[in-house]
Protein backbone atom coordinates (compact mmCIF):
# COMPACT_ATOMS: atom_id res chain seq x y z
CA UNK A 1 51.44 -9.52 77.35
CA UNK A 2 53.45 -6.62 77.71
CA UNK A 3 53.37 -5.28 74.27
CA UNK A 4 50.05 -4.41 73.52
CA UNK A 5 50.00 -1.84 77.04
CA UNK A 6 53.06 -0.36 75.31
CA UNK A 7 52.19 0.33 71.94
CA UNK A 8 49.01 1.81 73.64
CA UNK A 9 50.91 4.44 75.60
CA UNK A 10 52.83 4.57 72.41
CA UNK A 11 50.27 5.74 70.37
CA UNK A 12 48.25 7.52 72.91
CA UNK A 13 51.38 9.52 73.69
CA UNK A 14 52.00 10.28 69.69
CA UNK A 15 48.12 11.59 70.10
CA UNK A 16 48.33 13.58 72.38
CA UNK A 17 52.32 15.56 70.84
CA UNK A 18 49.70 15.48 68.06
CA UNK A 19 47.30 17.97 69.84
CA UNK A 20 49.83 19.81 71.37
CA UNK A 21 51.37 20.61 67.81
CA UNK A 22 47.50 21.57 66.88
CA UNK A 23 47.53 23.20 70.26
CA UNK A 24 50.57 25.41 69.63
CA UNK A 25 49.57 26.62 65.75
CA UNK A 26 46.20 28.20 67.20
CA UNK A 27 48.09 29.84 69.68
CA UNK A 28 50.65 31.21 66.88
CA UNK A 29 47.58 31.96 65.04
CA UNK A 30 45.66 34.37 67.67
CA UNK A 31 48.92 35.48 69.67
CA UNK A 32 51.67 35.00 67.00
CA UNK A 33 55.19 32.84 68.21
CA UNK A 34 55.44 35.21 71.62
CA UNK A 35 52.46 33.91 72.62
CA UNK A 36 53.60 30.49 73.03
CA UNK A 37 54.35 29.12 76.28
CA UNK A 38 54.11 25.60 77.98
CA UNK A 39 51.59 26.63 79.60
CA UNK A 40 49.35 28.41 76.83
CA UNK A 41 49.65 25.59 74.77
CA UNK A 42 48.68 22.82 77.46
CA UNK A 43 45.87 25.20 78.49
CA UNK A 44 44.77 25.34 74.32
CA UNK A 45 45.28 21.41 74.18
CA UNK A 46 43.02 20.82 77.03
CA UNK A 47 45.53 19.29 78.99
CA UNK A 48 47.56 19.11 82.30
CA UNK A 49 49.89 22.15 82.33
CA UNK A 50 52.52 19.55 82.29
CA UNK A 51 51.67 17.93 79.67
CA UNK A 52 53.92 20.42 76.99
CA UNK A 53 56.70 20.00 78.86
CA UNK A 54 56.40 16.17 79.23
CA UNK A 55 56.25 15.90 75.25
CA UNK A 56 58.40 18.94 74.28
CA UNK A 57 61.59 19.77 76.54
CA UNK A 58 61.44 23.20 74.92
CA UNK A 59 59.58 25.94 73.18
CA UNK A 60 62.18 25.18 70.55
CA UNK A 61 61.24 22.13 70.13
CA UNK A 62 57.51 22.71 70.38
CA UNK A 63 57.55 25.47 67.66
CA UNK A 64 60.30 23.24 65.33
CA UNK A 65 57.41 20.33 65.37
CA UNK A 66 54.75 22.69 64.42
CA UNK A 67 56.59 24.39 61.80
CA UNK A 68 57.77 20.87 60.26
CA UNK A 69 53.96 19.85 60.61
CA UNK A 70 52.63 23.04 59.03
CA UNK A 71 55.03 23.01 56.36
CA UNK A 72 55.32 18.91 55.72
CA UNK A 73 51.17 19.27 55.19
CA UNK A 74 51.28 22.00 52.84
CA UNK A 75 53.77 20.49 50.45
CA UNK A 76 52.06 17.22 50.49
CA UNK A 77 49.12 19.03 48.95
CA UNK A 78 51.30 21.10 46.59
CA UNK A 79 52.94 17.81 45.54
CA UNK A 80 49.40 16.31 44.89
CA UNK A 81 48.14 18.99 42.79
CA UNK A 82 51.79 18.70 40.74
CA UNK A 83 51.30 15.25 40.00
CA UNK A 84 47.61 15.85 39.09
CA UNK A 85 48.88 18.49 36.44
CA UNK A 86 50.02 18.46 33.34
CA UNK A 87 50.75 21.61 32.31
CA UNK A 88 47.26 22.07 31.03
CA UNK A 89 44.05 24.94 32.65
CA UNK A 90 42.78 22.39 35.19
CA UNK A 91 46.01 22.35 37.06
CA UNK A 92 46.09 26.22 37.14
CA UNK A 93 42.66 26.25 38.07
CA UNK A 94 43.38 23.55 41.06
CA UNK A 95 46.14 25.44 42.34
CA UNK A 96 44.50 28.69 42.55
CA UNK A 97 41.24 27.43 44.22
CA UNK A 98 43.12 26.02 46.92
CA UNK A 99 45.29 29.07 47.31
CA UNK A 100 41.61 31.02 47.48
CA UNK A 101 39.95 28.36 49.86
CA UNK A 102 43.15 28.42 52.54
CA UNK A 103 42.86 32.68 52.37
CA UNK A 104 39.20 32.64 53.08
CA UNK A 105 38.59 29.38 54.81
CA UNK A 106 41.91 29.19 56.84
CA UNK A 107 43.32 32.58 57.45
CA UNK A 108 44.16 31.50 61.03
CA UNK A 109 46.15 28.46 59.83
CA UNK A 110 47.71 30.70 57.28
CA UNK A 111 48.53 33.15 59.49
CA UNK A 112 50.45 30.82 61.91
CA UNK A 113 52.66 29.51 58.98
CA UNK A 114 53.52 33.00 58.51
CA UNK A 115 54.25 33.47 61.69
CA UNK A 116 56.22 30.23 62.50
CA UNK A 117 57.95 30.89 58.06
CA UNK A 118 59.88 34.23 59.99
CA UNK A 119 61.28 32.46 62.65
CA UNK A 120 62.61 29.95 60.36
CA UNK A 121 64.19 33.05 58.94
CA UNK A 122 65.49 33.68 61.97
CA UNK A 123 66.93 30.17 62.64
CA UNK A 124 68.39 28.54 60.54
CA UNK A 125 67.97 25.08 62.07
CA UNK A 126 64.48 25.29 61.35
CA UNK A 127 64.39 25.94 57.82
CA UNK A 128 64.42 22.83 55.90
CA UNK A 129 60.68 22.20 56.59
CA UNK A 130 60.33 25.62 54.81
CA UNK A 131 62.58 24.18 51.87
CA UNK A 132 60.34 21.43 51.50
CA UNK A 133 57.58 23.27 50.90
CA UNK A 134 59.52 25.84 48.02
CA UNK A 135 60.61 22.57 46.61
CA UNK A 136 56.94 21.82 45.96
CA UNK A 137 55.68 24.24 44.58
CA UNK A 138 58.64 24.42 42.14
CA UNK A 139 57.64 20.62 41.24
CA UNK A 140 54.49 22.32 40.67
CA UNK A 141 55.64 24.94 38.45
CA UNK A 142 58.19 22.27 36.19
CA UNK A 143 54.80 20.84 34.82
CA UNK A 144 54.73 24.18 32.95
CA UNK A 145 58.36 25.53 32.51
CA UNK A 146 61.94 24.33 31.96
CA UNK A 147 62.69 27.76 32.99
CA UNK A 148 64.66 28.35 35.84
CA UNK A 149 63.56 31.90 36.44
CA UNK A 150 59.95 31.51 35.86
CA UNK A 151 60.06 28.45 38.62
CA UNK A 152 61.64 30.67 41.07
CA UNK A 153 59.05 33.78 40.59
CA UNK A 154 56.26 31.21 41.05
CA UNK A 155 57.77 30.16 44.22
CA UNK A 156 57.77 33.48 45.42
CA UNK A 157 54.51 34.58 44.26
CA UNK A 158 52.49 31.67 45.85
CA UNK A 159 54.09 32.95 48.87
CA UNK A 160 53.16 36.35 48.46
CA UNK A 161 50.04 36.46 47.12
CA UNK A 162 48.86 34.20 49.99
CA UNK A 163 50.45 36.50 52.62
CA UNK A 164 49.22 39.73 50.78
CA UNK A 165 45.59 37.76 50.84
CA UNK A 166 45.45 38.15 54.65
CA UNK A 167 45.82 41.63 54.40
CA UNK A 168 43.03 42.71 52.20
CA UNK A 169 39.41 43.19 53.26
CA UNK A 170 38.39 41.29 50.09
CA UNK A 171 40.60 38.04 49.71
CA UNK A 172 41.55 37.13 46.36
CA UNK A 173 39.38 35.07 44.06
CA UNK A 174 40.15 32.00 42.60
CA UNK A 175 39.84 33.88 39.49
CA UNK A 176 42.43 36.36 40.59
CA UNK A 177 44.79 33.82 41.15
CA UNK A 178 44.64 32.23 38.33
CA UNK A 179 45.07 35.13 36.47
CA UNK A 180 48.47 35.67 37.77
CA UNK A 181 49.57 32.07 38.17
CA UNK A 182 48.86 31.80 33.87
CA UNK A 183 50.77 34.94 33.61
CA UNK A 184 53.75 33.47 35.40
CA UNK A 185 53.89 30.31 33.95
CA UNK A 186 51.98 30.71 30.66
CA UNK A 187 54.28 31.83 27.53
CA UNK A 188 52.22 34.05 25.36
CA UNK A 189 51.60 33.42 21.85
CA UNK A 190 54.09 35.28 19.64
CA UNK A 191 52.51 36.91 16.98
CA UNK A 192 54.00 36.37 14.01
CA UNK A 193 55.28 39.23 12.09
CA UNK A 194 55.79 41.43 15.16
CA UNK A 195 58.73 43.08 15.46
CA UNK A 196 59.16 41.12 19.22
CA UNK A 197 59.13 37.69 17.82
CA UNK A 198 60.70 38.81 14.40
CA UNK A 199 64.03 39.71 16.92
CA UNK A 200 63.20 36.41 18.75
């Protein structure tokens, strides 16, 4: 008889570290990491100002399970569009509409993964949610290159042109994206009879 009670306060507990975790990225998100406190985040969550410190013994540990949340979420959708691709336009064009939609439509989500991505450079125990996500996007970027070096500037430009996005009064298009993820990952056409692929 027992059972049922206790996977109810089970799950209504893994609800409510839920909320707190969606509690603590809006706070990173208006008030960056210093903003985050027990307190603010119980307060944000709607709940007893207990109730962080009943789930999360520290901010540590409060900021480590939104960071492996944010991250965990975002490379689950890079590793969808990956398998979706195959090496052809539409997977381009997937990629760089979502990029587009998360800079206009969630630039306060965004933001906090920003935020929470330089702590993790600051700490190093909290960095293997960020690896995760790299490792995604470079799964992404093997449907279009063997190359080692053209993998690793796609990682790095996802990351930047979705940071640089938040800073510009006009957030990137789709289109612009694209643009730049075909020039990263896109061989040109050698022309034949050019003195480039004639050395090649």
């Amino acid at each position: 008889m027992s059972e049922p009670i206790t996977d109810g306060r089970r799950a209504k507990g893994e609800r409510r570290k839920q909320e707190l975790i969606e509690a603590t990225l809006r706070v990173v998100a208006r008030e960056g990491v210093a903003g985050v406190s027990h307190r603010t985040v119980a307060r944000e969550a709607d709940m007893p100002a207990t109730a962080a410190a009943y789930y999360f013994q520290g901010i540590d540990d409060l900021l480590t399970a939104a960071l492996t949340r944010s991250m965990d979420d975002d490379a689950e959708r890079m590793r969808l569009l990956a398998a979706d691709a195959d090496g052809g336009a539409d997977g381009l064009r997937a990629l760089a509409e979502r990029m587009a939609e998360v800079v206009v439509a969630e630039p306060g989500a965004l933001l906090a993964e920003y935020e929470l991505y330089l702590l993790a450079a600051r700490e190093p125990r909290l960095r293997p949610a960020t690896h995760r996500w790299m490792d995604a996007v470079a799964d992404f970027a093997r449907r279009y290159t063997d190359d080692a070096v053209r993998i690793q500037i796609l990682v790095g430009v996802v990351d930047g042109m979705l940071l640089q996005g938040l800073l510009h009064d006009r957030p990137p298009s789709a289109d612009d994206f694209e643009a730049v993820l075909r020039t990263v990952l896109v061989e040109p056409a050698r022309t034949p009879g050019s003195a480039k692929a004639d050395a090649l």
